[in-house]
Protein backbone atom coordinates (compact mmCIF):
# COMPACT_ATOMS: atom_id res chain seq x y z
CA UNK A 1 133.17 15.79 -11.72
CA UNK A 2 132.68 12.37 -13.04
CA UNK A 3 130.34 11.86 -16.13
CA UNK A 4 129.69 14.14 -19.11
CA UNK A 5 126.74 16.21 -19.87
CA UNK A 6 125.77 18.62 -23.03
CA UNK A 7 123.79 20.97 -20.90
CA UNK A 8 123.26 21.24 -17.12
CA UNK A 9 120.74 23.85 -14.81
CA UNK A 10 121.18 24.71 -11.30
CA UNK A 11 118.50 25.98 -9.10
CA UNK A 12 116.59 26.22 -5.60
CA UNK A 13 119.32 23.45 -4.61
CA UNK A 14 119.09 20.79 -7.45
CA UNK A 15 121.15 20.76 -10.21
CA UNK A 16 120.26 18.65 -13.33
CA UNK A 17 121.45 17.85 -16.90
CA UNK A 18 121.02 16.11 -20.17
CA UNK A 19 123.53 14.01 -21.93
CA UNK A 20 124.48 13.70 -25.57
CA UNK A 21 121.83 10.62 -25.66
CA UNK A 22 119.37 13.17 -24.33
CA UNK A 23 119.23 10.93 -21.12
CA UNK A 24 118.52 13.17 -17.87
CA UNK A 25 120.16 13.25 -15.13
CA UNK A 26 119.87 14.71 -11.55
CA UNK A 27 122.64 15.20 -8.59
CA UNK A 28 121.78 13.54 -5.59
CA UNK A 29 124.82 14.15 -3.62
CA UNK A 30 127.58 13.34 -5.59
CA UNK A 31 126.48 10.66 -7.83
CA UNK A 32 124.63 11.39 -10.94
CA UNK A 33 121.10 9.35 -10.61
CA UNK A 34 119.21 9.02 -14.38
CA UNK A 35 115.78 10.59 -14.35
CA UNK A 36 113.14 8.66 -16.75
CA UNK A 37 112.78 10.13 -19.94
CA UNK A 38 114.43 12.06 -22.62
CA UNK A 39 115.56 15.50 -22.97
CA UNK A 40 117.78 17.77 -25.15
CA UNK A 41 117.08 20.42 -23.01
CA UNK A 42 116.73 21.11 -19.27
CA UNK A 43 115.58 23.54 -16.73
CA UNK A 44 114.86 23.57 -12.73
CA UNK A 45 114.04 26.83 -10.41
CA UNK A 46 111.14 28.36 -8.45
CA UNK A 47 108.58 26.83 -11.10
CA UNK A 48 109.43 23.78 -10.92
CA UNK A 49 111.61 21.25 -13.49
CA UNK A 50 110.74 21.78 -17.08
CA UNK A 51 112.41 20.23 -20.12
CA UNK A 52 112.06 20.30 -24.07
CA UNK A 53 112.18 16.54 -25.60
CA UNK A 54 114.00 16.28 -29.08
CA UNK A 55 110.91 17.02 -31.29
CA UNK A 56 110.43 20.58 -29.34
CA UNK A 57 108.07 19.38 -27.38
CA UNK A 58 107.76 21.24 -24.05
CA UNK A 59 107.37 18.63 -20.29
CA UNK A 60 106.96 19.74 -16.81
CA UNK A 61 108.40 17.27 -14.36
CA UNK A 62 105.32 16.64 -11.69
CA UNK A 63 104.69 15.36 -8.59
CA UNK A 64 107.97 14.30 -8.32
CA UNK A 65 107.09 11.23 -10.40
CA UNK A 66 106.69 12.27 -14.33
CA UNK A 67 106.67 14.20 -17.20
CA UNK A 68 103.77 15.84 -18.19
CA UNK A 69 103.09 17.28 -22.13
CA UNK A 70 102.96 21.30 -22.04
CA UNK A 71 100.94 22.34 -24.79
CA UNK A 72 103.19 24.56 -27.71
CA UNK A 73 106.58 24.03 -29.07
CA UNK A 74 110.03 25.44 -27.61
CA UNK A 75 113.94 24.29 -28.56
CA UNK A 76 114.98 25.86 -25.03
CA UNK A 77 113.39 26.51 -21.53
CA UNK A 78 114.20 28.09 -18.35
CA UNK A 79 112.52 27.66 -15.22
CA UNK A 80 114.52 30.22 -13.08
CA UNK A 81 112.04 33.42 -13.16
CA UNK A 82 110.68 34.50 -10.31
CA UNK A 83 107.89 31.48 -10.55
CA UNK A 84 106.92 31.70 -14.16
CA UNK A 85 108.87 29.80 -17.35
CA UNK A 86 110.51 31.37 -20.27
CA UNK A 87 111.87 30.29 -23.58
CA UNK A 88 112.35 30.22 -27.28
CA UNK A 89 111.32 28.44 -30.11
CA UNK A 90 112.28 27.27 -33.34
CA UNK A 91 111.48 30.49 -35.32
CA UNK A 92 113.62 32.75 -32.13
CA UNK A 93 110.31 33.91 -30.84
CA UNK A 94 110.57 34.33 -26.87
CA UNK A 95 107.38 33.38 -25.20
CA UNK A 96 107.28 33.01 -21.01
CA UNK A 97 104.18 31.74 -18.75
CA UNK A 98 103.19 33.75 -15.62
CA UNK A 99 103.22 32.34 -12.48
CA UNK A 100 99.85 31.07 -12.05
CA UNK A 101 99.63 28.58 -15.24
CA UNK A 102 103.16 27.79 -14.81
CA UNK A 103 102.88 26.67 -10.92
CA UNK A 104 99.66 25.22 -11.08
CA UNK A 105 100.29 23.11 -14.20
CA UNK A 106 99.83 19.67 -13.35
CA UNK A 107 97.87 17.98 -16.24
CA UNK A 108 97.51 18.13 -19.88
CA UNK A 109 94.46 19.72 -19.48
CA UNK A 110 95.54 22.55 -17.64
CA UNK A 111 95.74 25.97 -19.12
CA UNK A 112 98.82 27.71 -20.79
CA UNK A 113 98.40 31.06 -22.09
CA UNK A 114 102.48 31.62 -23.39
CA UNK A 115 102.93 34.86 -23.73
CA UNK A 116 104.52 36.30 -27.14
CA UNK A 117 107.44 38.48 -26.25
CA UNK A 118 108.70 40.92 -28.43
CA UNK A 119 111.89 40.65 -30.13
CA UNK A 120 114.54 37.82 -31.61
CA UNK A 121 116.59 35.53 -29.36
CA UNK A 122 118.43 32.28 -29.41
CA UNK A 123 118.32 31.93 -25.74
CA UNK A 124 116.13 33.07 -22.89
CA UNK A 125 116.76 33.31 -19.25
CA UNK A 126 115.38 34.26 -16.40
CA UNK A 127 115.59 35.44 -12.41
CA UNK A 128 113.74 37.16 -9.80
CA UNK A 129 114.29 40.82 -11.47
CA UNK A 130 114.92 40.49 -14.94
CA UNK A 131 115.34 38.39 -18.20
CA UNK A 132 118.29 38.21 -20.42
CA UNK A 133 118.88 37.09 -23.81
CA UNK A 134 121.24 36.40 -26.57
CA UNK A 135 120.77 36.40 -30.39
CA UNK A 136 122.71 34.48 -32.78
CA UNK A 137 124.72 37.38 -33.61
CA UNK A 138 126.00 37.62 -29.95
CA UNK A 139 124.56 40.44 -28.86
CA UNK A 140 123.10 40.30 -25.36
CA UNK A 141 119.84 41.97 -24.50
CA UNK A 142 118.41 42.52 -21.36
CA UNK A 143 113.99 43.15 -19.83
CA UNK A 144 113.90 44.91 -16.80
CA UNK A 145 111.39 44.69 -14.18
CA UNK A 146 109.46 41.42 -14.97
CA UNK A 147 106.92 39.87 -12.39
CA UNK A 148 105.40 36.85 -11.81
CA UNK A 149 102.05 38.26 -12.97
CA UNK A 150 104.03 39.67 -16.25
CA UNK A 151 106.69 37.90 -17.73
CA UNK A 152 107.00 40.35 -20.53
CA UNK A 153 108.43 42.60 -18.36
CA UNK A 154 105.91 46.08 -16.37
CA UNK A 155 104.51 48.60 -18.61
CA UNK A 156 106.31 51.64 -20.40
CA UNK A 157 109.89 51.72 -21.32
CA UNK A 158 110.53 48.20 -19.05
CA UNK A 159 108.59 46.49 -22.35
CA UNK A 160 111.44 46.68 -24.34
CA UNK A 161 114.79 44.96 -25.07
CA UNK A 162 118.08 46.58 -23.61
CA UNK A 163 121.06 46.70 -25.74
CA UNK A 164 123.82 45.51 -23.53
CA UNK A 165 127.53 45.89 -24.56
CA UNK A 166 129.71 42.50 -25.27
CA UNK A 167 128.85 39.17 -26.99
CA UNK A 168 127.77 35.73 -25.36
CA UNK A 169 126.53 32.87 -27.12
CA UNK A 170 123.92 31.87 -24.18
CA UNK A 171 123.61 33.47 -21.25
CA UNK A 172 122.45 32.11 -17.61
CA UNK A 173 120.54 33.63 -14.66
CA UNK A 174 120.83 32.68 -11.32
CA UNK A 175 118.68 32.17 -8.63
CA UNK A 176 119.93 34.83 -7.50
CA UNK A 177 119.65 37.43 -9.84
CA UNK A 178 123.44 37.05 -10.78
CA UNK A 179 124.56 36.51 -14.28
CA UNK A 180 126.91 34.43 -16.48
CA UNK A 181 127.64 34.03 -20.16
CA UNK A 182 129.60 32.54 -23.06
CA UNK A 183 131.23 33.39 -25.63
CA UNK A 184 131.36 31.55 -29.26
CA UNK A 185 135.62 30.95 -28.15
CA UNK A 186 133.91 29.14 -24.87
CA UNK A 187 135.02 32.35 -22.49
CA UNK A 188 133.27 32.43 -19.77
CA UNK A 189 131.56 36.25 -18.06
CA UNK A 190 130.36 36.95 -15.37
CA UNK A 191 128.11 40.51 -15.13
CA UNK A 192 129.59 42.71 -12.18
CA UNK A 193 127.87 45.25 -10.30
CA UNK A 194 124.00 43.73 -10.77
CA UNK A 195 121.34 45.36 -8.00
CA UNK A 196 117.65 45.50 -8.26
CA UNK A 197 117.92 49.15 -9.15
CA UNK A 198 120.73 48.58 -11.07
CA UNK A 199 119.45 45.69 -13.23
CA UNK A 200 122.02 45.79 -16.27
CA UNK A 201 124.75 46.27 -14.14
CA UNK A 202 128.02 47.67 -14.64
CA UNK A 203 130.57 45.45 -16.40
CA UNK A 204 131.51 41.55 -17.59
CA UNK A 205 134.30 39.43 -15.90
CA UNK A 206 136.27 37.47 -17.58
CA UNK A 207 136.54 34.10 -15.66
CA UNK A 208 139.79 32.71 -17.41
CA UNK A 209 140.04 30.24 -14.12
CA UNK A 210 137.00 28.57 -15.51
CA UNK A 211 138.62 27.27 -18.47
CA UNK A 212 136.67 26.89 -22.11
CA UNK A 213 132.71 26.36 -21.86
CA UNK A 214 129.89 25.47 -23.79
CA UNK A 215 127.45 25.92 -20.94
CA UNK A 216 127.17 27.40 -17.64
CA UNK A 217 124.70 27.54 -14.72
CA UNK A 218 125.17 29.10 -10.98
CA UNK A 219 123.43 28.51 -7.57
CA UNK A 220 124.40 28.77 -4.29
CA UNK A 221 127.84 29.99 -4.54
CA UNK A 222 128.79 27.02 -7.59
CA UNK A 223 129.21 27.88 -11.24
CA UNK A 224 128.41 24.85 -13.23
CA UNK A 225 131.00 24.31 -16.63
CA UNK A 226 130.14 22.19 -19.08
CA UNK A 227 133.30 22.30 -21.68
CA UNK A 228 133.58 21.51 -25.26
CA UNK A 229 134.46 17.92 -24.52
CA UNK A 230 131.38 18.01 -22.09
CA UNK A 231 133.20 17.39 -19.09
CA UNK A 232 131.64 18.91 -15.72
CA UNK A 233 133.04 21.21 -13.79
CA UNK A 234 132.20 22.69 -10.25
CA UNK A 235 133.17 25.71 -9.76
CA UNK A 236 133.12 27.49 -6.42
CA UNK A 237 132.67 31.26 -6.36
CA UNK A 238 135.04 32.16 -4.59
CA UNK A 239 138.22 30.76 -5.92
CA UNK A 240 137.34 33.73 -8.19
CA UNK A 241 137.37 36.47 -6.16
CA UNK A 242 140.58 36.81 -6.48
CA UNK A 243 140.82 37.44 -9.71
CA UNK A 244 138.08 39.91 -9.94
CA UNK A 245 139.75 42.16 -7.93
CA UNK A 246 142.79 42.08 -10.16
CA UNK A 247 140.81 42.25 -13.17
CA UNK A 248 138.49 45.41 -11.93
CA UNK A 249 140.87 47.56 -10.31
């Protein structure tokens, strides 16, 4: 697609990305339209459009118009959990919002209790089941059986991080549910065989068709590629099915 971008997000229908200037950008159609503001990093889904300006500095987009300060500090931020927010700060502390202070945020005045989440991660990212993360050693981890009520994931052994075999450099949830990664050579994964009883799911895809990446995002049947060179590519699903079927059989 025409224009470059350093990081894009796609969810409930919009898709929207920051370039190298940190100037935002949404897709109305096919034409990129610039968004006021400034943004290194940012994030749209059932919460809403959030964002993290250059000094860590964490912005809900509201009522359509503008950004609102979030109170606390975050390098990265994803919107996509089943109506709360998650992310990570400078120090690789995960923290997420429930649903309540995260939907009805609309002023600086409103309340945000971020929750502390246990463990290390680079990158934090969210869906309507579960969380996944990556650390800067490339393992992937996985929390089970979060809710909108709590982010940190249900009580007992769903508390806790899940070890899951491979290595991405970031990883991306869908609306969805479903799954994609990269790699620090720019491969790009898909995770196979994800249910809402089977929440790690079974194995990763290599998607060799998508060419090198950076970043990726997926909604509604499109996986978004940002490459080294942060070009933008659309990717539909299906022109991979094909290859799955080699590649898994």
């Amino acid at each position: 697609m025409e224009g470059r971008l350093k990081q894009i997000d796609a969810g409930i229908g919009l898709v929207l990305g920051v370039n190298s200037d940190n100037k935002i950008y949404i897709l109305l159609g096919k034409t990129w339209t610039q968004v006021p503001g400034t943004l290194k990093h940012v994030s749209v889904g059932s919460s809403g459009i959030w964002g993290v300006q250059p000094d860590n500095t964490i912005h809900k987009f509201v009522g359509g118009t503008s950004w609102i300060k979030v109170p606390g500090s975050l390098v990265q931020v994803d919107a996509g959990g089943d109506e709360f927010v998650a992310g990570v700060n400078e120090n690789d502390n995960p923290y997420c919002l429930n649903r309540d202070p995260a939907m009805n945020f609309r002023s600086a005045s409103s309340e945000t209790p971020w929750v502390k989440v246990a463990g290390v991660l680079s990158y934090y990212s969210c869906g309507p089941i579960a969380c996944w993360g990556t650390s800067h050693d490339q393992r992937i981890w996985l929390r089970e059986w979060t809710s909108p009520i709590q982010c940190e994931g249900t009580v007992g052994d769903h508390r806790e991080w899940v070890l899951v075999p491979g290595e991405l450099s970031m990883v991306e949830v869908g609306t969805d549910g479903s799954v994609y990664g990269v790699n620090a050579e720019g491969v790009v994964y898909y995770r196979d065989g994800i249910t809402e009883f089977q929440q790690a799911g079974t194995q990763w895809v290599e998607l060799s068709e998508a060419g090198k990446a950076k970043h990726v995002s997926y909604d509604l049947g499109f996986l978004w590629v940002i490459t080294p060179e942060e070009e933008i590519l659309k990717c539909a699903v299906d022109e991979f099915a094909s290859q799955m079927t080699i590649l898994l059989s």
